[in-house]
PDB file of N, CA and C in Angstrom:
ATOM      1  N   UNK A   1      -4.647  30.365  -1.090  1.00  0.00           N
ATOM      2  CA  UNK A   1      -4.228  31.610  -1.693  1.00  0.00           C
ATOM      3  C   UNK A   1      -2.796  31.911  -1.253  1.00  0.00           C
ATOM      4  N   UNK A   2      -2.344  32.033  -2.515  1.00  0.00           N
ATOM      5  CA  UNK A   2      -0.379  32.297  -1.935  1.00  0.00           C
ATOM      6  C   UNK A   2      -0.066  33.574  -1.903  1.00  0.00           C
ATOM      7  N   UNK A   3       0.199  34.236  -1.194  1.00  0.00           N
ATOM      8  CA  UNK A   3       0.903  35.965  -1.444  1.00  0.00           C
ATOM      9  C   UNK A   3       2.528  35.900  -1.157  1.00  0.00           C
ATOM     10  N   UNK A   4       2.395  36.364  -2.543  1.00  0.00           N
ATOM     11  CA  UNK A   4       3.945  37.070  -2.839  1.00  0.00           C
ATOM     12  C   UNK A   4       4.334  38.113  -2.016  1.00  0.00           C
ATOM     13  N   UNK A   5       4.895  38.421  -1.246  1.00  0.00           N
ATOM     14  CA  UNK A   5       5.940  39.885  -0.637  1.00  0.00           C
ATOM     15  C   UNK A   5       7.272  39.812  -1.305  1.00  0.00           C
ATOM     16  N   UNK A   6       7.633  40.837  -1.443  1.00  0.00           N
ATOM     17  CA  UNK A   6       9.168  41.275  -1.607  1.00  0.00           C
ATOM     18  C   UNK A   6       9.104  43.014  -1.021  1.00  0.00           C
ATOM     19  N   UNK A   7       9.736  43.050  -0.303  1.00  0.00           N
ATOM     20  CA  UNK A   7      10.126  44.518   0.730  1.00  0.00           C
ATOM     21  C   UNK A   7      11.888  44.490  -0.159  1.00  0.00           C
ATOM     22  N   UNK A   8      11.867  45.790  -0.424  1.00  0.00           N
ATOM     23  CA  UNK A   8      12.739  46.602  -1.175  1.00  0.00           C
ATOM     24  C   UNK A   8      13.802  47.536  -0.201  1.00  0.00           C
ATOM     25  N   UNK A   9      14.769  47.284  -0.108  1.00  0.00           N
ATOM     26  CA  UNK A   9      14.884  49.273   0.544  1.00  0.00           C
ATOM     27  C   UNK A   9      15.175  50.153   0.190  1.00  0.00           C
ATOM     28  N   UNK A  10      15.442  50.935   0.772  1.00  0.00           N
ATOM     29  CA  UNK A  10      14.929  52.475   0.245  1.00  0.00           C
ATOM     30  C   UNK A  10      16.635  52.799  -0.364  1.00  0.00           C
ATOM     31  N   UNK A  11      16.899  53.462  -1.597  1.00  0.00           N
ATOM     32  CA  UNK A  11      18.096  53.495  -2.071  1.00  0.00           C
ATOM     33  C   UNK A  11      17.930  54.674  -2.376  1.00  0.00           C
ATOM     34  N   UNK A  12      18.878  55.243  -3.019  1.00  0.00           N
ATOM     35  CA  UNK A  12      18.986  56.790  -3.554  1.00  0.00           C
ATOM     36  C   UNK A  12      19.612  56.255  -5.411  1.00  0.00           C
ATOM     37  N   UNK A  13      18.443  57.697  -6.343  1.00  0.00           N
ATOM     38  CA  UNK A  13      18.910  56.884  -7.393  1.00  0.00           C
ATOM     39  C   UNK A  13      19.662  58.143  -7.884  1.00  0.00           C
ATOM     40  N   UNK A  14      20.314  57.581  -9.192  1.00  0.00           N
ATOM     41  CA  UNK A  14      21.190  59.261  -9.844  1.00  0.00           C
ATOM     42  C   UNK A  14      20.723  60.788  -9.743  1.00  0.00           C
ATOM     43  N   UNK A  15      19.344  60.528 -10.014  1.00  0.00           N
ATOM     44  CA  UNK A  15      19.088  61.907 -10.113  1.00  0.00           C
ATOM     45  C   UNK A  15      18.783  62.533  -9.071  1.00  0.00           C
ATOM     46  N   UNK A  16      19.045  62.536  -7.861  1.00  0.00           N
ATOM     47  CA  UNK A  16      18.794  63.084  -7.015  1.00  0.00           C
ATOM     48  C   UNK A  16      17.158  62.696  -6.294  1.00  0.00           C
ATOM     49  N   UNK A  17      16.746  61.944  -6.809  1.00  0.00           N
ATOM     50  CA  UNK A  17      15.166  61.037  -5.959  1.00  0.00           C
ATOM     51  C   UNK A  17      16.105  60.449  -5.480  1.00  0.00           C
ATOM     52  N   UNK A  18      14.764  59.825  -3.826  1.00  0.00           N
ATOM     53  CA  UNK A  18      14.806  58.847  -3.281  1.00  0.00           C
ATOM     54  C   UNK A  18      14.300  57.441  -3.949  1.00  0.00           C
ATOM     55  N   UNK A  19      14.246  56.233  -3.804  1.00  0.00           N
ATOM     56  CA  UNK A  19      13.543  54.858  -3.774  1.00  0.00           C
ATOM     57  C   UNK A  19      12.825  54.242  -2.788  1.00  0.00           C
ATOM     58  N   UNK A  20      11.667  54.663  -2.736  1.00  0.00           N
ATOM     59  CA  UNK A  20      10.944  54.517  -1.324  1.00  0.00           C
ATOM     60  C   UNK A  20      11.065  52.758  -0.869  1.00  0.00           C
ATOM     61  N   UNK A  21      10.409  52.459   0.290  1.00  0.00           N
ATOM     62  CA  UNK A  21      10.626  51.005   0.885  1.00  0.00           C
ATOM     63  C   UNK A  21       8.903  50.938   0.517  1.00  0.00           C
ATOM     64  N   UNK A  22       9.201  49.629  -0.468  1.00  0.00           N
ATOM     65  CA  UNK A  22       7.894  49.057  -0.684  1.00  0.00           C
ATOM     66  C   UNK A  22       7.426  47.879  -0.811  1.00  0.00           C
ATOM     67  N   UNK A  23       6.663  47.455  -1.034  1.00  0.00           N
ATOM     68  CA  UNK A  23       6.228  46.233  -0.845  1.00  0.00           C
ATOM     69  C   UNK A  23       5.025  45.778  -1.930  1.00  0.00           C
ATOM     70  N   UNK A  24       5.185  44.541  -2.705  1.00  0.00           N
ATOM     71  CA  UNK A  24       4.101  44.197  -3.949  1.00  0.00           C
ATOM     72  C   UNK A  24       3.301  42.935  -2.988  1.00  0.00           C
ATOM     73  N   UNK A  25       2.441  43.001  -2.992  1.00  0.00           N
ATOM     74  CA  UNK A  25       1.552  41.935  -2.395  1.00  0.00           C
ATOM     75  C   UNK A  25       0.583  40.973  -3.787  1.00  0.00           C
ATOM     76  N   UNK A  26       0.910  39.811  -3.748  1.00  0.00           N
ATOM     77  CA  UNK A  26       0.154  39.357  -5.290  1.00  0.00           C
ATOM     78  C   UNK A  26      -1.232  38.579  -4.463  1.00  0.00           C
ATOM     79  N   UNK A  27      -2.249  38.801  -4.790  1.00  0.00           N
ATOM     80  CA  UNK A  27      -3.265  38.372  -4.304  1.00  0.00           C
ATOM     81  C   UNK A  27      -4.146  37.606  -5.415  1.00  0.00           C
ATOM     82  N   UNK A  28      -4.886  37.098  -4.805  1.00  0.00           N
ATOM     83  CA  UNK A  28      -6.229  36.268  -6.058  1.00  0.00           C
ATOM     84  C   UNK A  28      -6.754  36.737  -7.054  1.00  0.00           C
ATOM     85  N   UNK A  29      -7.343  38.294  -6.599  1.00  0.00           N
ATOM     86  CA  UNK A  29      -7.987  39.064  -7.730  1.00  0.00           C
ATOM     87  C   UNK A  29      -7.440  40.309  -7.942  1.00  0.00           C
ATOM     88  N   UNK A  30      -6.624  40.881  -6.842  1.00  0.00           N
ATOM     89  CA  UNK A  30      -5.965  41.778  -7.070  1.00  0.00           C
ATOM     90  C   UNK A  30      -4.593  41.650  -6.544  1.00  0.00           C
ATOM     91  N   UNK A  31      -3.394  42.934  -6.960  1.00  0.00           N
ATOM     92  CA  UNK A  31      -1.877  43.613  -6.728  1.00  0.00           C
ATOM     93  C   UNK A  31      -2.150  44.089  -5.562  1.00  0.00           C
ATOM     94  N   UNK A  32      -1.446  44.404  -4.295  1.00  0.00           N
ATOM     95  CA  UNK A  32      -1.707  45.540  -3.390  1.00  0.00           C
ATOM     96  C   UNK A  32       0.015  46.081  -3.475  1.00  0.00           C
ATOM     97  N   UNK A  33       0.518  47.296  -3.802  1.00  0.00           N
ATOM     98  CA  UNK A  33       1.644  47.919  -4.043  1.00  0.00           C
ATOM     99  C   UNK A  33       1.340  48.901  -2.510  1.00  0.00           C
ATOM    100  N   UNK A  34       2.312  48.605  -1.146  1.00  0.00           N
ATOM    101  CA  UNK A  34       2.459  49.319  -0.455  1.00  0.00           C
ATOM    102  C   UNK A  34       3.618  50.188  -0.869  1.00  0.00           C
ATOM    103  N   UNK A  35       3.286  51.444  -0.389  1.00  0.00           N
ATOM    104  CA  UNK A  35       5.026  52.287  -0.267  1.00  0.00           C
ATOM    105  C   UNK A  35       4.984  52.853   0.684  1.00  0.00           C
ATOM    106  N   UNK A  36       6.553  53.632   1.614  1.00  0.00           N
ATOM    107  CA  UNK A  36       6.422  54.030   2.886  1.00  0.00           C
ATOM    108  C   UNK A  36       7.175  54.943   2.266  1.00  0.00           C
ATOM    109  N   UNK A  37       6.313  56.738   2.395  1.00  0.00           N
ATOM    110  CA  UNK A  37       6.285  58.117   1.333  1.00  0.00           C
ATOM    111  C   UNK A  37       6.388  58.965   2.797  1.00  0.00           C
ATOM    112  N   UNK A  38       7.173  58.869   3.852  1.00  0.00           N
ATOM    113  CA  UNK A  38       6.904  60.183   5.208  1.00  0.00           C
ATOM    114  C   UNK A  38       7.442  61.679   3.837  1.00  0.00           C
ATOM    115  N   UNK A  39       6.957  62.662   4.870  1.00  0.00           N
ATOM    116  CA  UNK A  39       7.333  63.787   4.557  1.00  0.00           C
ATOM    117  C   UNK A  39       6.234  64.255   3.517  1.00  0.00           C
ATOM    118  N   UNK A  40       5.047  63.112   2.775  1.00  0.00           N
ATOM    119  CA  UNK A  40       4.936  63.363   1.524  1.00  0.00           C
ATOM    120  C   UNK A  40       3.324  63.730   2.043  1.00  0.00           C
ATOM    121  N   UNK A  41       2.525  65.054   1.531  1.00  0.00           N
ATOM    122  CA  UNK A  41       1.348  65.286   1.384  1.00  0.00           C
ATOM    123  C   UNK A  41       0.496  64.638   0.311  1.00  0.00           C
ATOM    124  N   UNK A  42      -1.081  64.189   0.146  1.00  0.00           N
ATOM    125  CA  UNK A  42      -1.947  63.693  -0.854  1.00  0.00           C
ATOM    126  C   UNK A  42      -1.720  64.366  -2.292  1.00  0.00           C
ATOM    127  N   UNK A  43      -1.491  65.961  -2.310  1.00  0.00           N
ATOM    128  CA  UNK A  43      -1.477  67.018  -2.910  1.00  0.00           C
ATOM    129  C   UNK A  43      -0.564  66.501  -3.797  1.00  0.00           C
ATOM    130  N   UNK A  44       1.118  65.973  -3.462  1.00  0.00           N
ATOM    131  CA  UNK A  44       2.310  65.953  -3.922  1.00  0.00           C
ATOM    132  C   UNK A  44       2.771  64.337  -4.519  1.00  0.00           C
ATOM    133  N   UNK A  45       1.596  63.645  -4.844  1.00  0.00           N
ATOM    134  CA  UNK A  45       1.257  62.397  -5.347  1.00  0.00           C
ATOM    135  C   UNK A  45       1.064  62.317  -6.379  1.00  0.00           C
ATOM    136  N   UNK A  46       1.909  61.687  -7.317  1.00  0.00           N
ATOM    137  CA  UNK A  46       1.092  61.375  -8.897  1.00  0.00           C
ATOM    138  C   UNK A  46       1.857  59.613  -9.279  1.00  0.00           C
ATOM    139  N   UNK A  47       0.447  59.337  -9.668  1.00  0.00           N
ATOM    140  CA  UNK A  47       0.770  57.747  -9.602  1.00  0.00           C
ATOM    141  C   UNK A  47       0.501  57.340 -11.284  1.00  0.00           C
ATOM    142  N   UNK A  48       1.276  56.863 -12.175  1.00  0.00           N
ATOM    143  CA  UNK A  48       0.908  56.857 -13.168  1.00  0.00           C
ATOM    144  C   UNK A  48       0.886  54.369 -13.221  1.00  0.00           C
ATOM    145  N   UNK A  49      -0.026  54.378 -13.971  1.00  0.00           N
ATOM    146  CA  UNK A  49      -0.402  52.653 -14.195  1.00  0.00           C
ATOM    147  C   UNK A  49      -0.694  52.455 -15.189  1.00  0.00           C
ATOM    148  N   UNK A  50      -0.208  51.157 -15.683  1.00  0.00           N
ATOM    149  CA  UNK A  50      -0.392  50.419 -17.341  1.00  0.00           C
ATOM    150  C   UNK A  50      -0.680  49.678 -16.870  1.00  0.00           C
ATOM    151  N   UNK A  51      -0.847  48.603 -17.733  1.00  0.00           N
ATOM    152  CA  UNK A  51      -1.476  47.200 -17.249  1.00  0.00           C
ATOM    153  C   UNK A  51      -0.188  46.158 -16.854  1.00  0.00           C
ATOM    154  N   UNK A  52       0.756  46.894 -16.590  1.00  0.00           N
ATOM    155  CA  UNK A  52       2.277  45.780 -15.894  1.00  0.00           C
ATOM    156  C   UNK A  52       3.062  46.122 -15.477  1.00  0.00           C
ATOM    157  N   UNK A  53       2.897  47.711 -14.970  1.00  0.00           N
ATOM    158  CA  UNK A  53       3.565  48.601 -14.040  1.00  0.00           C
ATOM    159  C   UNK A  53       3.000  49.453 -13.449  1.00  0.00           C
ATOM    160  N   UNK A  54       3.243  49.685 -12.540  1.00  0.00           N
ATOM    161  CA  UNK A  54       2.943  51.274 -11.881  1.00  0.00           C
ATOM    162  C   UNK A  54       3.918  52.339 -11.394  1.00  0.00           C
ATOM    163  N   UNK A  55       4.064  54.043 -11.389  1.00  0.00           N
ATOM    164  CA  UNK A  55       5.056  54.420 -11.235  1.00  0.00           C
ATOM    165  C   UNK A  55       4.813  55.212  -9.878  1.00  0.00           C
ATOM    166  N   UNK A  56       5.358  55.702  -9.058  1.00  0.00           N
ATOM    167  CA  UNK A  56       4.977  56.311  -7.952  1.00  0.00           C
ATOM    168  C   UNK A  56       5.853  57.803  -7.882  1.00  0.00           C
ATOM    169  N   UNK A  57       5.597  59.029  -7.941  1.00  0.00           N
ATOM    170  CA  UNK A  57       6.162  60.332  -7.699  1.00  0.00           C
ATOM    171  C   UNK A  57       5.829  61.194  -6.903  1.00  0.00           C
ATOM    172  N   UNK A  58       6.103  61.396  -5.810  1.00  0.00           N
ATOM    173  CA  UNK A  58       5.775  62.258  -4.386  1.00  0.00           C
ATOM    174  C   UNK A  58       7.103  63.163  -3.730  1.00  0.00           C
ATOM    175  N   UNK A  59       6.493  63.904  -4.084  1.00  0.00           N
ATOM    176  CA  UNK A  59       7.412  65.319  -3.988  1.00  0.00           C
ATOM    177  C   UNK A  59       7.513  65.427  -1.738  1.00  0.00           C
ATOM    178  N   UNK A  60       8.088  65.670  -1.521  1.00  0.00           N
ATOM    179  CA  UNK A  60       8.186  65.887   0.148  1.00  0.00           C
ATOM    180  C   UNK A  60       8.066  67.284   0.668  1.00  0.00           C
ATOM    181  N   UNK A  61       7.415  67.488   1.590  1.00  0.00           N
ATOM    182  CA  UNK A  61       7.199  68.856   1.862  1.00  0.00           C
ATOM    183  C   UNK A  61       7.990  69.400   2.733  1.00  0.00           C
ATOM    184  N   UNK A  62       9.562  68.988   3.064  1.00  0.00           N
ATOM    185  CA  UNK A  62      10.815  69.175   3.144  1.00  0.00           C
ATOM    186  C   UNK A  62      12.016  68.356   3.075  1.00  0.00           C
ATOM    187  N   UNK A  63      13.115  69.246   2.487  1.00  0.00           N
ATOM    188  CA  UNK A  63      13.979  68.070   1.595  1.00  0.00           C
ATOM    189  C   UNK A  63      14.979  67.402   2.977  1.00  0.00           C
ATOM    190  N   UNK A  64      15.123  66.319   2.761  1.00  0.00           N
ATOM    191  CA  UNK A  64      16.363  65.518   3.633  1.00  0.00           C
ATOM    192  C   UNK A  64      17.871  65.946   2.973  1.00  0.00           C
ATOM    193  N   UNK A  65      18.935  65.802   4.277  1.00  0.00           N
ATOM    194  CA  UNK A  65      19.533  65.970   3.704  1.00  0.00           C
ATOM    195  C   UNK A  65      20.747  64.767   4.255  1.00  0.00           C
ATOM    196  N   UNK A  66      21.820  64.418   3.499  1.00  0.00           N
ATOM    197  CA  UNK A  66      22.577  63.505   4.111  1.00  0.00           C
ATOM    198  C   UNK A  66      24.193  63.585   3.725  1.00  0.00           C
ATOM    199  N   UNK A  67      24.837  64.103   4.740  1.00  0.00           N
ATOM    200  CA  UNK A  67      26.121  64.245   4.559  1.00  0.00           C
ATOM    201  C   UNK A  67      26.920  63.299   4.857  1.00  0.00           C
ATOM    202  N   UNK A  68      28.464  62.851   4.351  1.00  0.00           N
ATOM    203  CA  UNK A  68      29.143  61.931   4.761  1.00  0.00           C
ATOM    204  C   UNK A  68      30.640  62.673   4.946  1.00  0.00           C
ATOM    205  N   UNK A  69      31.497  62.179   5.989  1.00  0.00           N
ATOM    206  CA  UNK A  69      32.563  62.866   5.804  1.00  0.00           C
ATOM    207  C   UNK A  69      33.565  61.682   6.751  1.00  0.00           C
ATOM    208  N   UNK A  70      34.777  61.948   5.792  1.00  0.00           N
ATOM    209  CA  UNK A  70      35.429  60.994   5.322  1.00  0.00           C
ATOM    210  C   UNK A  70      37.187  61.439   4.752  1.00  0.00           C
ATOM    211  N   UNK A  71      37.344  60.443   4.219  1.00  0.00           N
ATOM    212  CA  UNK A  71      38.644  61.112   3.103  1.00  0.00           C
ATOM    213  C   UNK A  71      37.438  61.469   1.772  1.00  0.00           C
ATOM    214  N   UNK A  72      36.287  61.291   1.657  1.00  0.00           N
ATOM    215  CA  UNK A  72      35.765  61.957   0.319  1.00  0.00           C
ATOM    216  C   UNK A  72      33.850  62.454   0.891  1.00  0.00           C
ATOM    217  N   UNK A  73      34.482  63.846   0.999  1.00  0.00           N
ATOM    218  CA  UNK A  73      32.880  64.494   1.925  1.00  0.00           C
ATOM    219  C   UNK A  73      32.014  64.673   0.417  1.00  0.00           C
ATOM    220  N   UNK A  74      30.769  64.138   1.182  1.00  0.00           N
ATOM    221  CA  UNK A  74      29.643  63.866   0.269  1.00  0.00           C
ATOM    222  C   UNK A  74      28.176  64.423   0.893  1.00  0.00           C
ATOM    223  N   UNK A  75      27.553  65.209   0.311  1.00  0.00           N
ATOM    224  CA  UNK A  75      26.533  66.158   0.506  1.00  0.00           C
ATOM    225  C   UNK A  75      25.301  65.936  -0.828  1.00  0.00           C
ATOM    226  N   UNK A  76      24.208  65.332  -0.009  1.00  0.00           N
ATOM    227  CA  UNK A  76      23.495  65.101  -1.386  1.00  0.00           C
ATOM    228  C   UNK A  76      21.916  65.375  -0.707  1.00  0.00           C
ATOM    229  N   UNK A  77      21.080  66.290  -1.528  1.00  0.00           N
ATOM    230  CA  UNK A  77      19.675  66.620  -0.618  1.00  0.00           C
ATOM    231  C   UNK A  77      18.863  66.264  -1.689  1.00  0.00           C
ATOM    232  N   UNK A  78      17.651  65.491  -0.981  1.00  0.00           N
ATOM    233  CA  UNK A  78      16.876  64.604  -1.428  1.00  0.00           C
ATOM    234  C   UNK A  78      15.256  65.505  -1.078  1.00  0.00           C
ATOM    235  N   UNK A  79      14.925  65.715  -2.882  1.00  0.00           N
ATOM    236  CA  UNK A  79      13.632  66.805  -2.247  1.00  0.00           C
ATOM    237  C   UNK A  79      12.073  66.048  -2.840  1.00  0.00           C
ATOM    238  N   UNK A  80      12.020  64.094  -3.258  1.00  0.00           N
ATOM    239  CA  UNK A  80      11.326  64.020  -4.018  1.00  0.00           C
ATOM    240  C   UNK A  80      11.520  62.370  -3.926  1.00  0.00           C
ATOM    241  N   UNK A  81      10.493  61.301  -3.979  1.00  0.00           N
ATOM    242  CA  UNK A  81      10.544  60.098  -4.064  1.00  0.00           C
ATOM    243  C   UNK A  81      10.432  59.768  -5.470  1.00  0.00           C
ATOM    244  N   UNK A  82      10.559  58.600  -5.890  1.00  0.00           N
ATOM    245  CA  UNK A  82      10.368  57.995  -7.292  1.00  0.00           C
ATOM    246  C   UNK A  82      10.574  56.652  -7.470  1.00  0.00           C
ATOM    247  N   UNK A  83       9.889  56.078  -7.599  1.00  0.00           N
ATOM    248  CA  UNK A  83       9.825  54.457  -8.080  1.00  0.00           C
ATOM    249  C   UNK A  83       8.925  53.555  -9.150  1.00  0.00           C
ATOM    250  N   UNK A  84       9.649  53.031  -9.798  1.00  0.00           N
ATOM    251  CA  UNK A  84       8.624  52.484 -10.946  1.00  0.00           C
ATOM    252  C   UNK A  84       8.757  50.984 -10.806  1.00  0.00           C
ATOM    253  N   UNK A  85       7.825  49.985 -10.540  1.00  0.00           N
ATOM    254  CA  UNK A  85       7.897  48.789 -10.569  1.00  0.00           C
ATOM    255  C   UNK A  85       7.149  48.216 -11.417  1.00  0.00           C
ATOM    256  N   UNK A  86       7.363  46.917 -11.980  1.00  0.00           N
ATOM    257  CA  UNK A  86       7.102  45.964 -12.954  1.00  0.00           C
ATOM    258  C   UNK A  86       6.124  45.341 -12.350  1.00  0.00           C
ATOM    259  N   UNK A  87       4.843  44.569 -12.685  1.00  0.00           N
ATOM    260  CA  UNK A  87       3.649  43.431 -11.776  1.00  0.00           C
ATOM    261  C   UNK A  87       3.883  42.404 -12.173  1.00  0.00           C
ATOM    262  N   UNK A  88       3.570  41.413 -11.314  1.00  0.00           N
ATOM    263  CA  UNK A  88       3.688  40.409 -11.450  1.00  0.00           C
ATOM    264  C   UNK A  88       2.366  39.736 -12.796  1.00  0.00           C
ATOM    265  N   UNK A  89       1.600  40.729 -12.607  1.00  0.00           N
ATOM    266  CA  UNK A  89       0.447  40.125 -13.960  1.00  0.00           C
ATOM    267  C   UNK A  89      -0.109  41.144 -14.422  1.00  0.00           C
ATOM    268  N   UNK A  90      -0.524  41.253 -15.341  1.00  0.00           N
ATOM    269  CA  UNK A  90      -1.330  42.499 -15.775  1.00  0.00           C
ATOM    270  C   UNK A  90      -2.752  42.735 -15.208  1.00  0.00           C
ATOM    271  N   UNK A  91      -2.756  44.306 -14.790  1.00  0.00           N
ATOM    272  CA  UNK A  91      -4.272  44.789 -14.217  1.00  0.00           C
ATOM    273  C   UNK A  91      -5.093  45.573 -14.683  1.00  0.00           C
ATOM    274  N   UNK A  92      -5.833  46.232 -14.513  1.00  0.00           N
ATOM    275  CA  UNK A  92      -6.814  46.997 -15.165  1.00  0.00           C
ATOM    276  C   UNK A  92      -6.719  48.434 -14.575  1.00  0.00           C
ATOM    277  N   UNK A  93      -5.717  49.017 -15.031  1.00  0.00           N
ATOM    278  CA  UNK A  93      -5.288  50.552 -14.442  1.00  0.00           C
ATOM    279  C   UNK A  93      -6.666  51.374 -14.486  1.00  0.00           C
ATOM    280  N   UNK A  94      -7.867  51.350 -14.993  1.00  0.00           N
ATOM    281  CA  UNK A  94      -8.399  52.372 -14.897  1.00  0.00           C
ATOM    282  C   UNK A  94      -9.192  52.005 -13.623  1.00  0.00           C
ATOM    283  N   UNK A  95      -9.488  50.743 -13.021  1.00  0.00           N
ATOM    284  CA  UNK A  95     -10.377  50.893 -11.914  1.00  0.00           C
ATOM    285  C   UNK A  95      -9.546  50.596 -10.595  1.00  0.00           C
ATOM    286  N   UNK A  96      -7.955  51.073 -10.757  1.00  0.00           N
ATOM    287  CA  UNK A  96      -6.723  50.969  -9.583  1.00  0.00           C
ATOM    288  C   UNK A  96      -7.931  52.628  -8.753  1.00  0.00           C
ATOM    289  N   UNK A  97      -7.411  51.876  -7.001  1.00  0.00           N
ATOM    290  CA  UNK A  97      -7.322  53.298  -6.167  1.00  0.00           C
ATOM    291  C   UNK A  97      -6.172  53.533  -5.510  1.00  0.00           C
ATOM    292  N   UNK A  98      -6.128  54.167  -4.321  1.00  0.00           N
ATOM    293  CA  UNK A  98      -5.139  54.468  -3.672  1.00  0.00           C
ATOM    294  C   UNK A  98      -5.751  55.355  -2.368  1.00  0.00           C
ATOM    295  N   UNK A  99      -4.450  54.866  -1.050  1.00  0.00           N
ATOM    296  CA  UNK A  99      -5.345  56.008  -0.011  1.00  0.00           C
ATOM    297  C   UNK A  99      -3.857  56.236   0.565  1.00  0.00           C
ATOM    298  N   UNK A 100      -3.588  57.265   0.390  1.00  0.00           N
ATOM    299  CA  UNK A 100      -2.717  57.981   1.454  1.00  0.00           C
ATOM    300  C   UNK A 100      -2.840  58.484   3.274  1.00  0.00           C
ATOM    301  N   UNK A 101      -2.124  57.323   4.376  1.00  0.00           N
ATOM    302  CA  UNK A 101      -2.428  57.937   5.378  1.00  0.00           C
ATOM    303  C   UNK A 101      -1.280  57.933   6.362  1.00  0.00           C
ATOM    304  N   UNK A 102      -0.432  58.336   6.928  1.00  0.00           N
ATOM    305  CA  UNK A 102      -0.039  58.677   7.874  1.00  0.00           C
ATOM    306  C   UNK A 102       1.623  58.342   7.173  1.00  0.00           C
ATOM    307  N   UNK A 103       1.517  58.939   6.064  1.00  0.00           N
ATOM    308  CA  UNK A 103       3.069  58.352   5.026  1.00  0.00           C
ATOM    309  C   UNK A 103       2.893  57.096   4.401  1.00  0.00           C
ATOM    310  N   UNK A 104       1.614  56.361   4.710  1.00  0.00           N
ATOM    311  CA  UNK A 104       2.103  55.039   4.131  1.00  0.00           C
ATOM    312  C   UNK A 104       0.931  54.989   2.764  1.00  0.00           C
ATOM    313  N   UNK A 105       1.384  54.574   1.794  1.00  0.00           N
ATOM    314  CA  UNK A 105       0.386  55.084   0.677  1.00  0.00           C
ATOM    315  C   UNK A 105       0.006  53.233   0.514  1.00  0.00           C
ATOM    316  N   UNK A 106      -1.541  53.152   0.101  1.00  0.00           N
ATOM    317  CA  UNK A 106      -1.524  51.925  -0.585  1.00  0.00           C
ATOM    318  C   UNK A 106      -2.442  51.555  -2.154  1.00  0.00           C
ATOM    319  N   UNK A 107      -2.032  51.112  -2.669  1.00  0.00           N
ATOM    320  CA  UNK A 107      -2.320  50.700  -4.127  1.00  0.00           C
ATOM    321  C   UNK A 107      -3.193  49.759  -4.319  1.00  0.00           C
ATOM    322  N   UNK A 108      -4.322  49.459  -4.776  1.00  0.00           N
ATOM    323  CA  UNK A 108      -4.977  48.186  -5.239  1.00  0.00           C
ATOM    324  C   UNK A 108      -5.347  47.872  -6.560  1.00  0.00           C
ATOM    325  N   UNK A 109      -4.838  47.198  -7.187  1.00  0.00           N
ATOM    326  CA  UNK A 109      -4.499  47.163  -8.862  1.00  0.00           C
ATOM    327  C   UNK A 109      -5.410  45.861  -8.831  1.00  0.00           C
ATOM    328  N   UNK A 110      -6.661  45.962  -9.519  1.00  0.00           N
ATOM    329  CA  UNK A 110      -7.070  44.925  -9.947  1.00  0.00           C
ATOM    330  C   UNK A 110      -7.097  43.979 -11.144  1.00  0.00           C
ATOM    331  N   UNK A 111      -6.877  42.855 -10.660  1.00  0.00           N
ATOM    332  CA  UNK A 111      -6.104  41.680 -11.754  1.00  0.00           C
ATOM    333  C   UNK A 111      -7.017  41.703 -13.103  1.00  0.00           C
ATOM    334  N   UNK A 112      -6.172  41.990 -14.465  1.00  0.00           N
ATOM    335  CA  UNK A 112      -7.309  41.395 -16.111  1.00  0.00           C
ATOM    336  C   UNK A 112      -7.852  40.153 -15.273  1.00  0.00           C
ATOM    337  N   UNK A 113      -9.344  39.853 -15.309  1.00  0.00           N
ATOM    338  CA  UNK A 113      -9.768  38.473 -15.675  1.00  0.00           C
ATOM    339  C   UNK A 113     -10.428  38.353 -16.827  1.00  0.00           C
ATOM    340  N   UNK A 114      -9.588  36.985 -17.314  1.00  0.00           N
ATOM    341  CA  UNK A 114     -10.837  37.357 -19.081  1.00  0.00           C
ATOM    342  C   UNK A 114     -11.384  35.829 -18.881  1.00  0.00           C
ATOM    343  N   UNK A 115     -12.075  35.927 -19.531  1.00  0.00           N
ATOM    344  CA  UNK A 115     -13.422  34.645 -19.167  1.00  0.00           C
ATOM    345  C   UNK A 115     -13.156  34.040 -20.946  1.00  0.00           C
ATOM    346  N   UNK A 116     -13.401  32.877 -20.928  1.00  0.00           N
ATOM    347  CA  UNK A 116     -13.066  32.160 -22.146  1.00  0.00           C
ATOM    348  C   UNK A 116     -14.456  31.607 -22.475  1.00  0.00           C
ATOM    349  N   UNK A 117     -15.190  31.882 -23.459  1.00  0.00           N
ATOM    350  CA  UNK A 117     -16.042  30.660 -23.695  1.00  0.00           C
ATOM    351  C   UNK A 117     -15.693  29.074 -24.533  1.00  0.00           C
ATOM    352  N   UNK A 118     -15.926  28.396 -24.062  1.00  0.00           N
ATOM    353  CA  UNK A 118     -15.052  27.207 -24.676  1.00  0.00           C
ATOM    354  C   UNK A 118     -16.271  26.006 -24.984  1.00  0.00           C
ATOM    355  N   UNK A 119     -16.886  26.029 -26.410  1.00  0.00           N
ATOM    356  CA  UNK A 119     -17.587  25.128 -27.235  1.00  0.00           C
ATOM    357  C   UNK A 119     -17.349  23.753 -26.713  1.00  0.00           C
ATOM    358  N   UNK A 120     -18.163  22.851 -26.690  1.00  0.00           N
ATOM    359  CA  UNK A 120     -17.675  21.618 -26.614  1.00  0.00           C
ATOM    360  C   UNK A 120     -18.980  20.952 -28.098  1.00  0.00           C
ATOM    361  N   UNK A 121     -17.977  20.133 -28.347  1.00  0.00           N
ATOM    362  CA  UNK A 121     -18.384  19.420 -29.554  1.00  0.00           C
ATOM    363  C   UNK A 121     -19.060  18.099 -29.473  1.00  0.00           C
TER     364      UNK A 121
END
């Protein structure tokens, strides 16, 4: 069994979200989509899934803030995560879970298997 990782880091995108640090795990029968969400309550979670993405939105229950100063001072407060990633195969979004614990959220997307019947002549 081969597992895929790719760890991401955490970026800031235009609109004022964060890009959390995550991680896609490709497994045999299932996706495991880690993300690392501090600040973020169960409450402030909404995870939306198709069968070849999943999106992640977790609001923080206080905003960061990050100043730079320089020849060009930069002030930008971050009150909200957001990330949408692509799968490596398509899954069956309606029987995905998820458990939120100590900031670290995890995903288990289970893989389409379709079964072929195949005649022999």
């Amino acid at each position: 069994m081969e597992i895929e990782r790719r760890i991401i880091k955490a970026t800031w995108a235009h609109n004022g979200n964060l890009e959390p640090l995550y991680e896609v795990e490709d497994k045999e029968d299932e996706i495991l989509v880690t993300f690392d969400l501090p600040r973020v309550s169960k409450e402030n979670v909404a995870i939306n899934t198709t069968e070849n993405m999943v999106e992640v939105i977790a609001k923080m229950s206080n905003a960061v803030c990050w100043e730079r100063w320089g020849v060009v001072q930069k002030k930008i407060t971050f009150q909200s995560f957001r990330k949408q990633i692509r799968l490596p195969e398509p899954i069956e979004p309606e029987k995905a879970h998820a458990l939120l614990k100590n900031g670290i959220l995890r995903i288990t997307l289970p893989k389409i298997r379709r079964k072929v019947l195949v005649n022999i002549e």
